[in-house]
Protein backbone atom coordinates (compact mmCIF):
# COMPACT_ATOMS: atom_id res chain seq x y z
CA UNK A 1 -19.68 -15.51 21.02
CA UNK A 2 -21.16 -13.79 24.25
CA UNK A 3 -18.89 -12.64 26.94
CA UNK A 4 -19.89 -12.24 30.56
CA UNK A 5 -18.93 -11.79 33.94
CA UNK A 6 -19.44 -13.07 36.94
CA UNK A 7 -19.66 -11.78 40.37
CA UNK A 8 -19.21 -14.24 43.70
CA UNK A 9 -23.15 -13.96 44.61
CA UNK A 10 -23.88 -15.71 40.53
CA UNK A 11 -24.53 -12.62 39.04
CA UNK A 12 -23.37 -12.18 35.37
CA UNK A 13 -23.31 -9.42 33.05
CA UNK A 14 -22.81 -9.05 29.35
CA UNK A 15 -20.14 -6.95 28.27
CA UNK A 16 -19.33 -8.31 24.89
CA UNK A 17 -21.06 -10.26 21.50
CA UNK A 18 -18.98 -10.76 19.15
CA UNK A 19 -19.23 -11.80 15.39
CA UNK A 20 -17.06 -13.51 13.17
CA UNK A 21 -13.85 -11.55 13.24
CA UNK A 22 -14.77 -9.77 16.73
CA UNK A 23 -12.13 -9.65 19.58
CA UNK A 24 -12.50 -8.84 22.69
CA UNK A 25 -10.41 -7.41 25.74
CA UNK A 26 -9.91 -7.93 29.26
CA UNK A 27 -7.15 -5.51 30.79
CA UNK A 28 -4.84 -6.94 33.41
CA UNK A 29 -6.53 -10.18 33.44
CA UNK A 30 -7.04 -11.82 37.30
CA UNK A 31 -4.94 -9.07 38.47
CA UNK A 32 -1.91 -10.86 36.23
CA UNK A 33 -1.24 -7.61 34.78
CA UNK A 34 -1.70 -8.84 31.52
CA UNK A 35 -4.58 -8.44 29.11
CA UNK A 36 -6.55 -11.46 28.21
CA UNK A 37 -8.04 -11.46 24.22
CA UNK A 38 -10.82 -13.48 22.78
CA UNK A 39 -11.48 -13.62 19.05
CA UNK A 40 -14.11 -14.74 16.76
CA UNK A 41 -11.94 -16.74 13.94
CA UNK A 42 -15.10 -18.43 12.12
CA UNK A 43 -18.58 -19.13 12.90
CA UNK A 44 -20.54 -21.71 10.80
CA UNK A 45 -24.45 -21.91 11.49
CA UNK A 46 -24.87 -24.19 8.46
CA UNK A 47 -22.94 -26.85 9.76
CA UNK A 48 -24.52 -30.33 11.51
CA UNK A 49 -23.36 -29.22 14.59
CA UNK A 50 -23.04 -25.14 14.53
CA UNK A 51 -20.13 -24.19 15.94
CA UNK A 52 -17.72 -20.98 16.54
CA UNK A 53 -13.86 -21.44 16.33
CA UNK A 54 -12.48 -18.83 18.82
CA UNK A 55 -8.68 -17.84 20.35
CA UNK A 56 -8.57 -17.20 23.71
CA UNK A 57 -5.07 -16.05 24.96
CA UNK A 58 -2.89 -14.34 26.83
CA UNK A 59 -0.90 -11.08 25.63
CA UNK A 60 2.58 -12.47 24.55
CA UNK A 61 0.94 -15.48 24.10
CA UNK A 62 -1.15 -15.41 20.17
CA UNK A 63 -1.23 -18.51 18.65
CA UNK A 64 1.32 -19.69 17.27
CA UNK A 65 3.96 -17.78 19.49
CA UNK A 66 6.16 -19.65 21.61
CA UNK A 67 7.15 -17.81 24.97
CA UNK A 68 8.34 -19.31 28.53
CA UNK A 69 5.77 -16.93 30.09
CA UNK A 70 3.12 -18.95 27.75
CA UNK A 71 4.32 -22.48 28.85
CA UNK A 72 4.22 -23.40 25.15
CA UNK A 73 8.31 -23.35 24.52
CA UNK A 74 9.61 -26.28 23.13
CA UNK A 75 13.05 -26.76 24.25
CA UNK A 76 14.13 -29.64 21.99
CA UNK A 77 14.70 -29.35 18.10
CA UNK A 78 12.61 -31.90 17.05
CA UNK A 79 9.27 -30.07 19.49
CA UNK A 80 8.32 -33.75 19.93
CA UNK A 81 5.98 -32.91 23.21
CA UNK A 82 6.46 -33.75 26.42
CA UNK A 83 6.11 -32.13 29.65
CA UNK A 84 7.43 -28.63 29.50
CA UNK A 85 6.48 -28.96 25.40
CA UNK A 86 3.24 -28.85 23.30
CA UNK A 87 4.07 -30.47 20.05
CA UNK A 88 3.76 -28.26 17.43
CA UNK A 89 4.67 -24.96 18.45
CA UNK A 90 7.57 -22.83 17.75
CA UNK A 91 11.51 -23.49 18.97
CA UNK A 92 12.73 -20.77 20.65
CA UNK A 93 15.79 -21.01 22.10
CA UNK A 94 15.93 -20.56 25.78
């Protein structure tokens, strides 16, 4: 996975590859004041279509966690989906 970034006048510079089990780190992401991670879970070349499977996320936020600052909090026991509910995460109760 290549990272890059990109100024207003479409300049881009690389400041990260990363292999298979790579991560990467943006601090205080978009001036949010939290850090943004990206990391290299698998990368098959021998596949049909290569492909990389990658997390992108949020501190507080790894997969698999359910937080209200992640907007990923189920709020009903059954975490059935809806609105304010992506099926398949965690219950926390709020």
């Amino acid at each position: 996975m290549t990272v890059r970034t990109q100024t207003a006048q479409d300049k881009s510079d690389l400041v990260a590859k990363l292999g298979q089990g790579g991560t990467h780190t943006i601090s205080n992401f978009d001036g949010s004041g939290n850090d943004l991670f990206s990391t290299v879970n698998q990368i098959d070349n021998t596949a049909t279509q290569p492909y990389a499977a990658v997390d992108i996320y949020l501190a507080g936020c790894q997969p698999g966690t359910c937080a209200p600052s992640c907007n990923s909090c189920c709020s009903s026991a059954d975490n059935s989906g809806g609105d304010s509910c992506v099926a398949g995460t965690q219950l926390v109760q709020l």
